[in-house]
PDB file of N, CA and C in Angstrom:
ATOM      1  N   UNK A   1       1.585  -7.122  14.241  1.00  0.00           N
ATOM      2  CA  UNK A   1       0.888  -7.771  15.322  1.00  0.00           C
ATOM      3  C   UNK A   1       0.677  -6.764  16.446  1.00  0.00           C
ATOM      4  N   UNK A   2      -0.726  -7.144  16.646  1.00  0.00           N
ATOM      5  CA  UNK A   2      -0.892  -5.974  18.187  1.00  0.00           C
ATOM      6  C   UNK A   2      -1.193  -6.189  19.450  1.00  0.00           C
ATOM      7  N   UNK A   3      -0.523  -6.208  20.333  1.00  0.00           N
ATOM      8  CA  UNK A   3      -0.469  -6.873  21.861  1.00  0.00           C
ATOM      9  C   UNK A   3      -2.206  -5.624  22.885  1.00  0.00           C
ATOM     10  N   UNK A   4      -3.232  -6.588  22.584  1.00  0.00           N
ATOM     11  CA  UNK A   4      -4.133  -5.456  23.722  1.00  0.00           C
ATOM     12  C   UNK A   4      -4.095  -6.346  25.065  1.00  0.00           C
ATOM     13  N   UNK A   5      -5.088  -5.221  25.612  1.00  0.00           N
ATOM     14  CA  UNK A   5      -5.485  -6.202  27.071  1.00  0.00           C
ATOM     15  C   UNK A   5      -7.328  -6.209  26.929  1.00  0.00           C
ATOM     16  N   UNK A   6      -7.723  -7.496  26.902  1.00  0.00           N
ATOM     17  CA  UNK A   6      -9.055  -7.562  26.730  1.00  0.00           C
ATOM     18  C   UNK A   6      -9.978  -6.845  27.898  1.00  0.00           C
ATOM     19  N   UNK A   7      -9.262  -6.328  29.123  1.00  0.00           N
ATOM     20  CA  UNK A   7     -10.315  -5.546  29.689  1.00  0.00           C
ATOM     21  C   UNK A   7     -10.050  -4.316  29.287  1.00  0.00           C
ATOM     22  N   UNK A   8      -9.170  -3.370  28.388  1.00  0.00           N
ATOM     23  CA  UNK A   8      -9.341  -2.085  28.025  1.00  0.00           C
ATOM     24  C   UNK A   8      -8.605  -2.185  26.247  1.00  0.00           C
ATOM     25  N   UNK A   9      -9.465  -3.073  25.821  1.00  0.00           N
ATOM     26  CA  UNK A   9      -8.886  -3.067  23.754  1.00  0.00           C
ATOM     27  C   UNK A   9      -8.885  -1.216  23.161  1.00  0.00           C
ATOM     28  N   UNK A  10      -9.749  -0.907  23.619  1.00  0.00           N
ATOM     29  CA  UNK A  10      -9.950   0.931  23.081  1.00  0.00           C
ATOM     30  C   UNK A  10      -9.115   1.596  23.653  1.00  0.00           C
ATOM     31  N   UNK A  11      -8.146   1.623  24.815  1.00  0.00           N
ATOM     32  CA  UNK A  11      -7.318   2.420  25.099  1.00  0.00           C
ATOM     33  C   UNK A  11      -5.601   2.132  24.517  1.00  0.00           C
ATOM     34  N   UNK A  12      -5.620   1.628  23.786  1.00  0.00           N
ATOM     35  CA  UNK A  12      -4.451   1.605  22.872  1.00  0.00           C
ATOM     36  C   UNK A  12      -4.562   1.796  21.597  1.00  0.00           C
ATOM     37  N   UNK A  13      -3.323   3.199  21.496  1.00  0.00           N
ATOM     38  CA  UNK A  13      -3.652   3.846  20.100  1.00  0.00           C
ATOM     39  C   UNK A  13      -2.999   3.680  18.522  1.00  0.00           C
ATOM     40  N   UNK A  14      -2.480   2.267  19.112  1.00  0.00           N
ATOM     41  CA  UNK A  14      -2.149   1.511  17.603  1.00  0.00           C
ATOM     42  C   UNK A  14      -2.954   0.595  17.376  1.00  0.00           C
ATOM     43  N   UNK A  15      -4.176   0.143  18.483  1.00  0.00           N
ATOM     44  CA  UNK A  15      -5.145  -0.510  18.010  1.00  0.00           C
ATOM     45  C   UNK A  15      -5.760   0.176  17.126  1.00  0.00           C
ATOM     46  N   UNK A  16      -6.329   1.168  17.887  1.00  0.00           N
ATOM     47  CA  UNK A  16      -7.429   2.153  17.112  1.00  0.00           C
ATOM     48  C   UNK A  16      -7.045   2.373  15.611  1.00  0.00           C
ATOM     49  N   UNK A  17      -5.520   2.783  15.885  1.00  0.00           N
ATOM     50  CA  UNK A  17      -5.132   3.010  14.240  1.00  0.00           C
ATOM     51  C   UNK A  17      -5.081   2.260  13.315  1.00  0.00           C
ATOM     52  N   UNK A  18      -4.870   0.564  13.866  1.00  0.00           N
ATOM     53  CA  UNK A  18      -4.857  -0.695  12.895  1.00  0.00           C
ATOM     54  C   UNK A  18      -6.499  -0.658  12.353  1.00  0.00           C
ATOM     55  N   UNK A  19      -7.520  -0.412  13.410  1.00  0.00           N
ATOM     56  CA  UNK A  19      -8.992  -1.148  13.513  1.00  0.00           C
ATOM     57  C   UNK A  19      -9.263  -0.002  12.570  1.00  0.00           C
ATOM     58  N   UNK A  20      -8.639   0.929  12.124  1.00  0.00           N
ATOM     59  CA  UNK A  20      -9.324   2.434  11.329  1.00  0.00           C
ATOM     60  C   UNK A  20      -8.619   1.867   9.865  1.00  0.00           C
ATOM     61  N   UNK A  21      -7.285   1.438   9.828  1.00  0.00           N
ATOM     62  CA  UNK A  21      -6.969   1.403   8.146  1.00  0.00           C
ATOM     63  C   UNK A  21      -7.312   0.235   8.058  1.00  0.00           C
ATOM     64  N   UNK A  22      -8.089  -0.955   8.694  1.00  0.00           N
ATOM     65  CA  UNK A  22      -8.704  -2.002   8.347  1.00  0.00           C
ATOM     66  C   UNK A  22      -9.511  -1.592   8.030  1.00  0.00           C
ATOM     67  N   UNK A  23     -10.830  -0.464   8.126  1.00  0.00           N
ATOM     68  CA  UNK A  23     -12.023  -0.678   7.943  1.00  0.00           C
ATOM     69  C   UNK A  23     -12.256   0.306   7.069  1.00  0.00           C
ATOM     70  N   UNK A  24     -11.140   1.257   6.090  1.00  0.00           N
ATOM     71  CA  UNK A  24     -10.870   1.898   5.148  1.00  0.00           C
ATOM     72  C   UNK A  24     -10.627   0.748   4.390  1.00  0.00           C
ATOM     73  N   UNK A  25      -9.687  -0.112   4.140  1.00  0.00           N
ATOM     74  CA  UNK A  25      -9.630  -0.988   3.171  1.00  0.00           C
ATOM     75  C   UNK A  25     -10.589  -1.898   3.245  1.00  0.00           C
ATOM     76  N   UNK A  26     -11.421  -2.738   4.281  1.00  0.00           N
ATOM     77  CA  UNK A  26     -12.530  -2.863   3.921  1.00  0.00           C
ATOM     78  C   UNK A  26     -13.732  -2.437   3.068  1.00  0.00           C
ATOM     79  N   UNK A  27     -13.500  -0.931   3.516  1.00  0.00           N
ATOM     80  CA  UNK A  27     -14.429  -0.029   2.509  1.00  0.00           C
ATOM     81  C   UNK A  27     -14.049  -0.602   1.159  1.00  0.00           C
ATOM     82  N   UNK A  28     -12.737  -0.036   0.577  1.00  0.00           N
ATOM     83  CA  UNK A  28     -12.852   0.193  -0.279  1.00  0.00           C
ATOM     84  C   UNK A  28     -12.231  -1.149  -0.874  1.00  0.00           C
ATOM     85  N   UNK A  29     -12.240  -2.371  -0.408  1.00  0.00           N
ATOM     86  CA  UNK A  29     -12.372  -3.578  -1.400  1.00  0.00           C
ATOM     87  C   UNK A  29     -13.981  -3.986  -1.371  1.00  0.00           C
ATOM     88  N   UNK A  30     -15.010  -3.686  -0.510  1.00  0.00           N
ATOM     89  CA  UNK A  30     -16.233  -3.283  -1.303  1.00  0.00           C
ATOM     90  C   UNK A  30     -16.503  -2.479  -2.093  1.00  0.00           C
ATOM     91  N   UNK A  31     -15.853  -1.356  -2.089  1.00  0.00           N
ATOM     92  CA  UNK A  31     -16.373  -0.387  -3.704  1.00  0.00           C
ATOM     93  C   UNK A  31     -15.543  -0.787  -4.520  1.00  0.00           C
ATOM     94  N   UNK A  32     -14.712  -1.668  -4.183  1.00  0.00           N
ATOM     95  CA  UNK A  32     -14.262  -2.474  -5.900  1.00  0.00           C
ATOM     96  C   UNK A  32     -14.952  -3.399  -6.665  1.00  0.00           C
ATOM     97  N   UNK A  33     -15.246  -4.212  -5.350  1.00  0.00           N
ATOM     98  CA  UNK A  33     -16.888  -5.318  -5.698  1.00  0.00           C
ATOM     99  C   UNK A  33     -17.741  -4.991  -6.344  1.00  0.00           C
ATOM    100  N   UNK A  34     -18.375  -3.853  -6.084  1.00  0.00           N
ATOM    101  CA  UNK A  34     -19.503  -2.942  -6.720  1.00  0.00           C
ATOM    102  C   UNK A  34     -18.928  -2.357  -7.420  1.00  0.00           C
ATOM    103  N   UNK A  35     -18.150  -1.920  -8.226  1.00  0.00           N
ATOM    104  CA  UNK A  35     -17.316  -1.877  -9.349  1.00  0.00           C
ATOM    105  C   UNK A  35     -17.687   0.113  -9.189  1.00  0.00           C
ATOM    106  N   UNK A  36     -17.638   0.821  -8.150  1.00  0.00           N
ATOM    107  CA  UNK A  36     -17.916   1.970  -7.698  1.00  0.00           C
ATOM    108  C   UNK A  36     -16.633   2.678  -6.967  1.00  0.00           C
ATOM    109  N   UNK A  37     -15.247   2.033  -7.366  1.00  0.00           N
ATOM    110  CA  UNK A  37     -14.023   2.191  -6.693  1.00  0.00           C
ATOM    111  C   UNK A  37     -13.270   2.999  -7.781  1.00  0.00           C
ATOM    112  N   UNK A  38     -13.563   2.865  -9.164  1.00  0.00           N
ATOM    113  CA  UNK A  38     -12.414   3.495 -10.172  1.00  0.00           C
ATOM    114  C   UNK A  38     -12.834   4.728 -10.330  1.00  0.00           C
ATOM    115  N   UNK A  39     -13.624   5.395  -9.918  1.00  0.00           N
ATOM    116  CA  UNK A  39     -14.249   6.587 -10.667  1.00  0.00           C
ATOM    117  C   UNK A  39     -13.774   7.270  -9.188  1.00  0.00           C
ATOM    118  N   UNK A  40     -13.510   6.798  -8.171  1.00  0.00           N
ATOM    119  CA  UNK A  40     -13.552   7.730  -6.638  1.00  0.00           C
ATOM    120  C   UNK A  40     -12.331   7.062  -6.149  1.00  0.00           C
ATOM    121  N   UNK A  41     -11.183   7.018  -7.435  1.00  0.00           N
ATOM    122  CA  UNK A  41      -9.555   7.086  -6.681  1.00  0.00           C
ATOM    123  C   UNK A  41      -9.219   8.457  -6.475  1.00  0.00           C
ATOM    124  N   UNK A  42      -8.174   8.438  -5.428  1.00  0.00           N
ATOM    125  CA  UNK A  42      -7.875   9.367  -4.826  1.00  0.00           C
ATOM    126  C   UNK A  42      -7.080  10.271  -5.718  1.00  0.00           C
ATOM    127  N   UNK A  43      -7.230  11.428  -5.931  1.00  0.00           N
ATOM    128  CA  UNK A  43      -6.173  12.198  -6.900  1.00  0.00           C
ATOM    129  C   UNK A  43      -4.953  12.061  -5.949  1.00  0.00           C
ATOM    130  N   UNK A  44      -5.083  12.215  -4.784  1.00  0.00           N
ATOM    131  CA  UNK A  44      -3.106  12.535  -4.178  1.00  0.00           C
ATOM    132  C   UNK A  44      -2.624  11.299  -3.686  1.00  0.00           C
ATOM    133  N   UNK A  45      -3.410  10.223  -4.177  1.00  0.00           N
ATOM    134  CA  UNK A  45      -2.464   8.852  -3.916  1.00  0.00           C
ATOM    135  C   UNK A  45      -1.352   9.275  -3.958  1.00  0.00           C
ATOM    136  N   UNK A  46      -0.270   8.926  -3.493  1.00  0.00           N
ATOM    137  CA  UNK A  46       0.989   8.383  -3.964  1.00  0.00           C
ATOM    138  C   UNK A  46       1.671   7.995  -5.231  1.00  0.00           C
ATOM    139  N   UNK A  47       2.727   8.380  -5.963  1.00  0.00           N
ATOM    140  CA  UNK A  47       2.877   7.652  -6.773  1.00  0.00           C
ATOM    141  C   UNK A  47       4.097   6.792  -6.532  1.00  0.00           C
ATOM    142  N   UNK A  48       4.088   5.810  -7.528  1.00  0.00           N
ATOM    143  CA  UNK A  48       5.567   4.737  -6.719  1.00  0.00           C
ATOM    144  C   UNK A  48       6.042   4.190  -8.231  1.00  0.00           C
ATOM    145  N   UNK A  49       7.068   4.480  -8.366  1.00  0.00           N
ATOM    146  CA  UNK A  49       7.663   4.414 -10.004  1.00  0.00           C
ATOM    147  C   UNK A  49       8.984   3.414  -9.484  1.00  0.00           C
ATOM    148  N   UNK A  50       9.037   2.634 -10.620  1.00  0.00           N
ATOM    149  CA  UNK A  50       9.969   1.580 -10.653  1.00  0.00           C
ATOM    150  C   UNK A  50       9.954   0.532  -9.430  1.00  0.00           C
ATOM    151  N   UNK A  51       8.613   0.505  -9.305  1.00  0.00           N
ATOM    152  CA  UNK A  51       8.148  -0.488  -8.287  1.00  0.00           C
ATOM    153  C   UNK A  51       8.453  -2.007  -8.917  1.00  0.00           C
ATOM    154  N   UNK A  52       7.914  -2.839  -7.637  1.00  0.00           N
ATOM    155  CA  UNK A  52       8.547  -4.409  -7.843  1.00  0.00           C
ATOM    156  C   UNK A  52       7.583  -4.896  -6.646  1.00  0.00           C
ATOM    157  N   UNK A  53       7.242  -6.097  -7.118  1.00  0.00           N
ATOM    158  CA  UNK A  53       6.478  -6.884  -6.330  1.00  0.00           C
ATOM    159  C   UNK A  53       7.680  -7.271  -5.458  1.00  0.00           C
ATOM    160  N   UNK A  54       7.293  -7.908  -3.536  1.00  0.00           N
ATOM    161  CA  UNK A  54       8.605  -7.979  -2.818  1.00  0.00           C
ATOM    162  C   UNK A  54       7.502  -8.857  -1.686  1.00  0.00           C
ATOM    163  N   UNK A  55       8.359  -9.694  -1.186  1.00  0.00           N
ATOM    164  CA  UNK A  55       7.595  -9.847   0.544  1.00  0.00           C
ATOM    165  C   UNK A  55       8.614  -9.602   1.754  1.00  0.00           C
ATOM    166  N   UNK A  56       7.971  -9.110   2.581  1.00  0.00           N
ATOM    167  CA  UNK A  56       8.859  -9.325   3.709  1.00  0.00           C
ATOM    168  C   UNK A  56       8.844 -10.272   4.933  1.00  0.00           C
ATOM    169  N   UNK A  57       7.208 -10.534   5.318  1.00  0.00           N
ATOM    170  CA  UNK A  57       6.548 -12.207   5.428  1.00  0.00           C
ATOM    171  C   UNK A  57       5.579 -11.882   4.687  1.00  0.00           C
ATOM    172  N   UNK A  58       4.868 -11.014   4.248  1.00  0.00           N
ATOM    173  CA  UNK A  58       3.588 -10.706   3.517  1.00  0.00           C
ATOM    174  C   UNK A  58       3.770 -10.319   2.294  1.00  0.00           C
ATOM    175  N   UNK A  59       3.349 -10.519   0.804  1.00  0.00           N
ATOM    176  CA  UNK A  59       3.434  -9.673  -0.441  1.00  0.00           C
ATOM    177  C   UNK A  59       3.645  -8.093   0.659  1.00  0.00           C
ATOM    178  N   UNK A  60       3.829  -7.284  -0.492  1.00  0.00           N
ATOM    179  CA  UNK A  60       4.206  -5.554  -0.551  1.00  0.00           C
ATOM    180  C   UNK A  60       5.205  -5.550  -1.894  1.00  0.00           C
ATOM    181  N   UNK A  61       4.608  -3.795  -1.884  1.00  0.00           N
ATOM    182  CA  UNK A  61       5.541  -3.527  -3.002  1.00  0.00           C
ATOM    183  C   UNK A  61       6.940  -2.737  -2.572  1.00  0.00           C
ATOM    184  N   UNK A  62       7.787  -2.411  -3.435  1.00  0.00           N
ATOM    185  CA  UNK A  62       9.024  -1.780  -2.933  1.00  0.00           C
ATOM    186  C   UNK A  62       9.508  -0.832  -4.501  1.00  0.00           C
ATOM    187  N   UNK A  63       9.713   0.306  -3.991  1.00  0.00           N
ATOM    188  CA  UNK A  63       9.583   1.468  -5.164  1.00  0.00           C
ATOM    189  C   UNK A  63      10.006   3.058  -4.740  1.00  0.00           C
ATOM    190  N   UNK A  64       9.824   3.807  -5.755  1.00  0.00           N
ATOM    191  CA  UNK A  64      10.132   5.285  -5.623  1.00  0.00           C
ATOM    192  C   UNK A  64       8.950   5.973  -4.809  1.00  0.00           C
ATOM    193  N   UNK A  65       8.968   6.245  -4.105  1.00  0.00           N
ATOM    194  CA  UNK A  65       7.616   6.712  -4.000  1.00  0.00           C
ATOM    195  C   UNK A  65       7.713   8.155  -3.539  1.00  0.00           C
ATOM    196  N   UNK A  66       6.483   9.438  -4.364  1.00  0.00           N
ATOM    197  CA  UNK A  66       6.377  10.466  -4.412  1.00  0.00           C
ATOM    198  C   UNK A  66       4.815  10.630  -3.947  1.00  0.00           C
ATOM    199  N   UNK A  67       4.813  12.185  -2.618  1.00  0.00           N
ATOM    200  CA  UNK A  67       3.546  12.982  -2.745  1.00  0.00           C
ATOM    201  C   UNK A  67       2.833  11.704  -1.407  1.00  0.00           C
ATOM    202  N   UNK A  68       3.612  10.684  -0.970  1.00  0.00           N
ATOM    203  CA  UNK A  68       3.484  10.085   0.428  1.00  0.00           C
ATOM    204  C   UNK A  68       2.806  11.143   1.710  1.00  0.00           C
ATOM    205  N   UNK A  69       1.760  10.714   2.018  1.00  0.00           N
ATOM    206  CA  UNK A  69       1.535  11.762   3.507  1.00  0.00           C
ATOM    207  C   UNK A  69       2.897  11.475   4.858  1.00  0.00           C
ATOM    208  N   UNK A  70       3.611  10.264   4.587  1.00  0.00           N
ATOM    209  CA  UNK A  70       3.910  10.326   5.754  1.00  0.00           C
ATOM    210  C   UNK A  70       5.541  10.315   5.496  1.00  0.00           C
ATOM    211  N   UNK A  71       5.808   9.865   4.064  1.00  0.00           N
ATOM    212  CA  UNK A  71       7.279   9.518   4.088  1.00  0.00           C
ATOM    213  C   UNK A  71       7.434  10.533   2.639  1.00  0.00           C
ATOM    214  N   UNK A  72       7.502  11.515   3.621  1.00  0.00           N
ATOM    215  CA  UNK A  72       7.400  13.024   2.498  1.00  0.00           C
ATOM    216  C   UNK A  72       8.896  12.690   1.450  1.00  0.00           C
ATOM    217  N   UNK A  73       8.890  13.425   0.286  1.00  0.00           N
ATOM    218  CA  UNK A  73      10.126  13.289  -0.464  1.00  0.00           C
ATOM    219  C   UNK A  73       9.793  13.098  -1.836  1.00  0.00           C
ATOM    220  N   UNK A  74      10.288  13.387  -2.933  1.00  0.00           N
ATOM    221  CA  UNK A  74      10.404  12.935  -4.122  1.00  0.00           C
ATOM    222  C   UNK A  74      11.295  11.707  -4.415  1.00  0.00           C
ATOM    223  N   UNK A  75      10.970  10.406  -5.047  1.00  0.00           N
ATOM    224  CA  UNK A  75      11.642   9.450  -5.623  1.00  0.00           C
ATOM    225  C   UNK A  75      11.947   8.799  -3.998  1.00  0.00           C
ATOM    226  N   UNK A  76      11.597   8.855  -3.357  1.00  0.00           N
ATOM    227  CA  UNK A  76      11.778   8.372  -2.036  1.00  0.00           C
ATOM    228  C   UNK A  76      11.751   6.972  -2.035  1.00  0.00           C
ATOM    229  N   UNK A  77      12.799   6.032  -1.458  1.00  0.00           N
ATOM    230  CA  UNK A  77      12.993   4.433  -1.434  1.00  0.00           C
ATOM    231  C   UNK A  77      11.795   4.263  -0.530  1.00  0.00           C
ATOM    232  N   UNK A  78      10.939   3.468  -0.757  1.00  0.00           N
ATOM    233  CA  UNK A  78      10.207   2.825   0.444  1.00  0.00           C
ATOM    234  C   UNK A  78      10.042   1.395   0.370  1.00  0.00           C
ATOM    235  N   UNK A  79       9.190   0.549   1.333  1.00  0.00           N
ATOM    236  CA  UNK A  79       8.397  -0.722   1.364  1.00  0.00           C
ATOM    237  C   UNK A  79       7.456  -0.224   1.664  1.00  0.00           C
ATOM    238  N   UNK A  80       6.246  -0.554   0.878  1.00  0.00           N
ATOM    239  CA  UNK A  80       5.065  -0.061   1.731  1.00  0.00           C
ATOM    240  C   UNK A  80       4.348  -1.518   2.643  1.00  0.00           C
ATOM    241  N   UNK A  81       3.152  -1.376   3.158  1.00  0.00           N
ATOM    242  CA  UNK A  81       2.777  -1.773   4.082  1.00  0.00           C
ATOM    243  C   UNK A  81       2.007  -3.003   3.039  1.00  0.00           C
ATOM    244  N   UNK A  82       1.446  -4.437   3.918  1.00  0.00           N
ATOM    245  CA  UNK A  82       1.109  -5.384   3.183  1.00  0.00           C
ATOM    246  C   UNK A  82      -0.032  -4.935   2.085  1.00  0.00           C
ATOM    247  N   UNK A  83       0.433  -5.800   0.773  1.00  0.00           N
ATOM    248  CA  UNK A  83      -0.365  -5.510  -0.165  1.00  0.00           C
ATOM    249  C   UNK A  83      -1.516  -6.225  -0.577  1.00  0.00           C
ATOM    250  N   UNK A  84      -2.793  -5.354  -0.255  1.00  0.00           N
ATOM    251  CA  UNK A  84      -3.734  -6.388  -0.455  1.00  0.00           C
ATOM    252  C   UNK A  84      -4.756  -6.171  -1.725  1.00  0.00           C
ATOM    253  N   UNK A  85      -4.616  -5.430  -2.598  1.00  0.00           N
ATOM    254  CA  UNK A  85      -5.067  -5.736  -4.099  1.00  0.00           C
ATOM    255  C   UNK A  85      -4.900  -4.900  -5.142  1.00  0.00           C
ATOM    256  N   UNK A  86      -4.303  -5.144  -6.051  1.00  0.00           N
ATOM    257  CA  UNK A  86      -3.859  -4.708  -7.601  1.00  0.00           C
ATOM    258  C   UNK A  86      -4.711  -4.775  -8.441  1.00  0.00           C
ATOM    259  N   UNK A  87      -5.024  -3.253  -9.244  1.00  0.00           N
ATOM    260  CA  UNK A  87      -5.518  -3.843 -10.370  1.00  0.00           C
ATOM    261  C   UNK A  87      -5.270  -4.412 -11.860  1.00  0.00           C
ATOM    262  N   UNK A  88      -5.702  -5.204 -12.564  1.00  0.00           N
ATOM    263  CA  UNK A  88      -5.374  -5.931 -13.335  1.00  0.00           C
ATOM    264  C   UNK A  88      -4.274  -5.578 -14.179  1.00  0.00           C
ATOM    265  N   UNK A  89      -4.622  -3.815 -14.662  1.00  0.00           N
ATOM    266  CA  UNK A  89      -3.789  -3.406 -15.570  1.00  0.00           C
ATOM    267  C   UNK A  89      -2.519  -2.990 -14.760  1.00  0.00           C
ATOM    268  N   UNK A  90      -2.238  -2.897 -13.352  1.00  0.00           N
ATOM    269  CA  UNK A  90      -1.239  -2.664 -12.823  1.00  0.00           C
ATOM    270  C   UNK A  90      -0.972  -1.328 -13.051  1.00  0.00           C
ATOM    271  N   UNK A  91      -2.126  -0.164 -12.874  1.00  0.00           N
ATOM    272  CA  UNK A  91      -1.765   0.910 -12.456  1.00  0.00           C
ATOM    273  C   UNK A  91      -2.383   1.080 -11.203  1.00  0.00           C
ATOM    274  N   UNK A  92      -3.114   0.704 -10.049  1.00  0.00           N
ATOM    275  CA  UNK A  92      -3.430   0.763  -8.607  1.00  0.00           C
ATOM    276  C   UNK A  92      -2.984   0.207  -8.101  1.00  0.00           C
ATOM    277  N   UNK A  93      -2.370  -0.002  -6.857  1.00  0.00           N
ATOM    278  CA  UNK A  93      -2.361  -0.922  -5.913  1.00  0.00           C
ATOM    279  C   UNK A  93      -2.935  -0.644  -4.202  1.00  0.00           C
ATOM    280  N   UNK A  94      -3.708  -1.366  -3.399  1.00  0.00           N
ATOM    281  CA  UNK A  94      -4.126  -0.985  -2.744  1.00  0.00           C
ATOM    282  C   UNK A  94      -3.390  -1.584  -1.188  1.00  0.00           C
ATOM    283  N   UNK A  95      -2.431  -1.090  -0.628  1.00  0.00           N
ATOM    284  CA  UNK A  95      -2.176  -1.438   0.801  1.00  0.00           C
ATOM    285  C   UNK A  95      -2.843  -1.673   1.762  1.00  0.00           C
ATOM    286  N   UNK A  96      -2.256  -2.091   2.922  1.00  0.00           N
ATOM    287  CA  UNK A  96      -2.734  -2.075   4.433  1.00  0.00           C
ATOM    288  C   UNK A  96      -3.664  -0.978   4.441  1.00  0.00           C
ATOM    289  N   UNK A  97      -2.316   0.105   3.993  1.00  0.00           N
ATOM    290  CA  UNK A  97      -2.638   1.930   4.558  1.00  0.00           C
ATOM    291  C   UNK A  97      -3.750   2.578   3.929  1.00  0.00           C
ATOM    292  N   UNK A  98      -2.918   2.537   2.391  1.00  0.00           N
ATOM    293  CA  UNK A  98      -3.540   3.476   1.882  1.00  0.00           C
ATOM    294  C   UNK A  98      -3.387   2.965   0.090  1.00  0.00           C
ATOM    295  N   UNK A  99      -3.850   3.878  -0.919  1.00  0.00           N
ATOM    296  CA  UNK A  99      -3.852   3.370  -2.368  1.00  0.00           C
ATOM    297  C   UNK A  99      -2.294   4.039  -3.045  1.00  0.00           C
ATOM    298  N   UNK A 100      -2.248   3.111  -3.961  1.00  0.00           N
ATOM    299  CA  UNK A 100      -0.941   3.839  -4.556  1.00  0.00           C
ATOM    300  C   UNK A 100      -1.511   3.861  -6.594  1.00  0.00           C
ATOM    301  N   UNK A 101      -0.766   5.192  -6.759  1.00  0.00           N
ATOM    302  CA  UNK A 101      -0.684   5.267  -8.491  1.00  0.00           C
ATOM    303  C   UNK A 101       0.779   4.154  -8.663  1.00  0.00           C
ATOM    304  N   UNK A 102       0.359   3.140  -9.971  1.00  0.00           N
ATOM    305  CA  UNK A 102       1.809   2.640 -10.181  1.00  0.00           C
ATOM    306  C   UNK A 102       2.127   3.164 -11.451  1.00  0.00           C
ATOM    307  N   UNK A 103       3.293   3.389 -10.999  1.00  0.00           N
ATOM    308  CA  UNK A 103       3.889   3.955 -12.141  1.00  0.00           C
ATOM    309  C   UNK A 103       4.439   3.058 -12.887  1.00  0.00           C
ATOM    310  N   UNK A 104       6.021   3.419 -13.203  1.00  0.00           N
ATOM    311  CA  UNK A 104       6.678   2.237 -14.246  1.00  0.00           C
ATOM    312  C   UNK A 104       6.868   1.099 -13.326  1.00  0.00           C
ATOM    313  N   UNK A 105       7.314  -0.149 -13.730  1.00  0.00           N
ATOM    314  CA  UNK A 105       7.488  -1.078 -13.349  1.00  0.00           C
ATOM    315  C   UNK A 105       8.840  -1.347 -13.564  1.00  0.00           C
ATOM    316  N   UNK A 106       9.630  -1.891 -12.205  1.00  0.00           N
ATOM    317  CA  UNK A 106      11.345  -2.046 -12.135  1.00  0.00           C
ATOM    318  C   UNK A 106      11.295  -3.262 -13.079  1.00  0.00           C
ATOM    319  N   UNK A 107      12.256  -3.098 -14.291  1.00  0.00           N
ATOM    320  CA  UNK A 107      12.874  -4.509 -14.965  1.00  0.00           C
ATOM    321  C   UNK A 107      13.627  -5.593 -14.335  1.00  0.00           C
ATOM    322  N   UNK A 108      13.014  -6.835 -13.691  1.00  0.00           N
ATOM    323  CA  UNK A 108      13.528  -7.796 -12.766  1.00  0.00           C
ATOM    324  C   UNK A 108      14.954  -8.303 -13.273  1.00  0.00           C
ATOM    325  N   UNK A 109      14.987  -7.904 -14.872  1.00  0.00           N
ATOM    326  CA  UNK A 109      15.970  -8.633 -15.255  1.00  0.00           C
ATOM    327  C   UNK A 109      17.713  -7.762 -14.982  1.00  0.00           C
ATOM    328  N   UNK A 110      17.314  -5.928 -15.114  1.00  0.00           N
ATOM    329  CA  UNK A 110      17.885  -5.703 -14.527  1.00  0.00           C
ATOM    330  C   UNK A 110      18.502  -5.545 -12.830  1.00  0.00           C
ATOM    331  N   UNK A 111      17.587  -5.829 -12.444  1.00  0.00           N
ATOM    332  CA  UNK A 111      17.616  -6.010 -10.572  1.00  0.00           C
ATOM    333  C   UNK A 111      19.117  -7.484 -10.535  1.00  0.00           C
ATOM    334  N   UNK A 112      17.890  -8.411 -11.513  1.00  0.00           N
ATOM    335  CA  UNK A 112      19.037  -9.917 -11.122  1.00  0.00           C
ATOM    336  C   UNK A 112      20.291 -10.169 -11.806  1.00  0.00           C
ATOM    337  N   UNK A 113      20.499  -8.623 -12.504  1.00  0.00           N
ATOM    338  CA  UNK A 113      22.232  -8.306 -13.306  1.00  0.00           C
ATOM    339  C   UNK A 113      22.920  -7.916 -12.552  1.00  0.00           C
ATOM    340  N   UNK A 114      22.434  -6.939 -11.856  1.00  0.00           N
ATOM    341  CA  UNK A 114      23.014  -5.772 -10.796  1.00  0.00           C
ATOM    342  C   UNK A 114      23.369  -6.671  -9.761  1.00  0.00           C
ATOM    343  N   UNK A 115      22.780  -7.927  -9.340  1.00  0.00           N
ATOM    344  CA  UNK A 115      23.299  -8.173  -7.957  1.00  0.00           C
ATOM    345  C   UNK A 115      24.427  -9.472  -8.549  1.00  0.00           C
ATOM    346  N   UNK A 116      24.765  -9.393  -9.861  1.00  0.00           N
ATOM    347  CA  UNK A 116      25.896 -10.319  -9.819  1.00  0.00           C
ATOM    348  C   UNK A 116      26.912 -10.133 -10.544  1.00  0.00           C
TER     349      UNK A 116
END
């Protein structure tokens, strides 16, 4: 959530930054529409291995994640940011932010062994 003041919305720079990865994922859930999105994925997505569908109030995923611009690291624990579309075969997923490669998928059944 982002607190502006309607007589100066452009001088706050987590607006700007929300109103910029909105209108990147805008983009590019229109070039999925137009079916012009699979051929122009990003080679340095991210990858996120042993991921798991998760919410925290919103779907997101939660996983290893490698080759991140911002949460540098190999096998790195993250949550990423709300998830707003997967593709079918469950190797893309597309965030708030940015796109992710999915890798393997965490076995739920081991997750709900481990916690008992």
């Amino acid at each position: 959530m982002l607190v502006f003041d309607w007589n100066e919305p452009g001088r706050d720079e987590r607006f700007e930054l929300q109103l910029q990865r909105l209108k990147m994922l805008v983009a590019d859930m229109e070039a999925v529409q137009q079916r012009r999105m699979q051929k122009a994925l990003p080679e340095e997505a991210p990858i996120l291995e042993q991921w798991a569908p998760t919410c925290r109030p919103a779907p997101c995923l939660t996983g290893l994640s490698t080759g991140h611009p911002r949460l540098v690291g190999k096998d790195r624990s993250i949550i990423t940011s709300d998830l707003q579309l997967v593709s079918s075969d469950q190797t893309w997923a597309r965030t708030t932010s940015r796109w992710y490669r999915l890798g393997t998928q965490r076995r739920m059944e081991k997750t709900l062994r481990s916690l008992n």
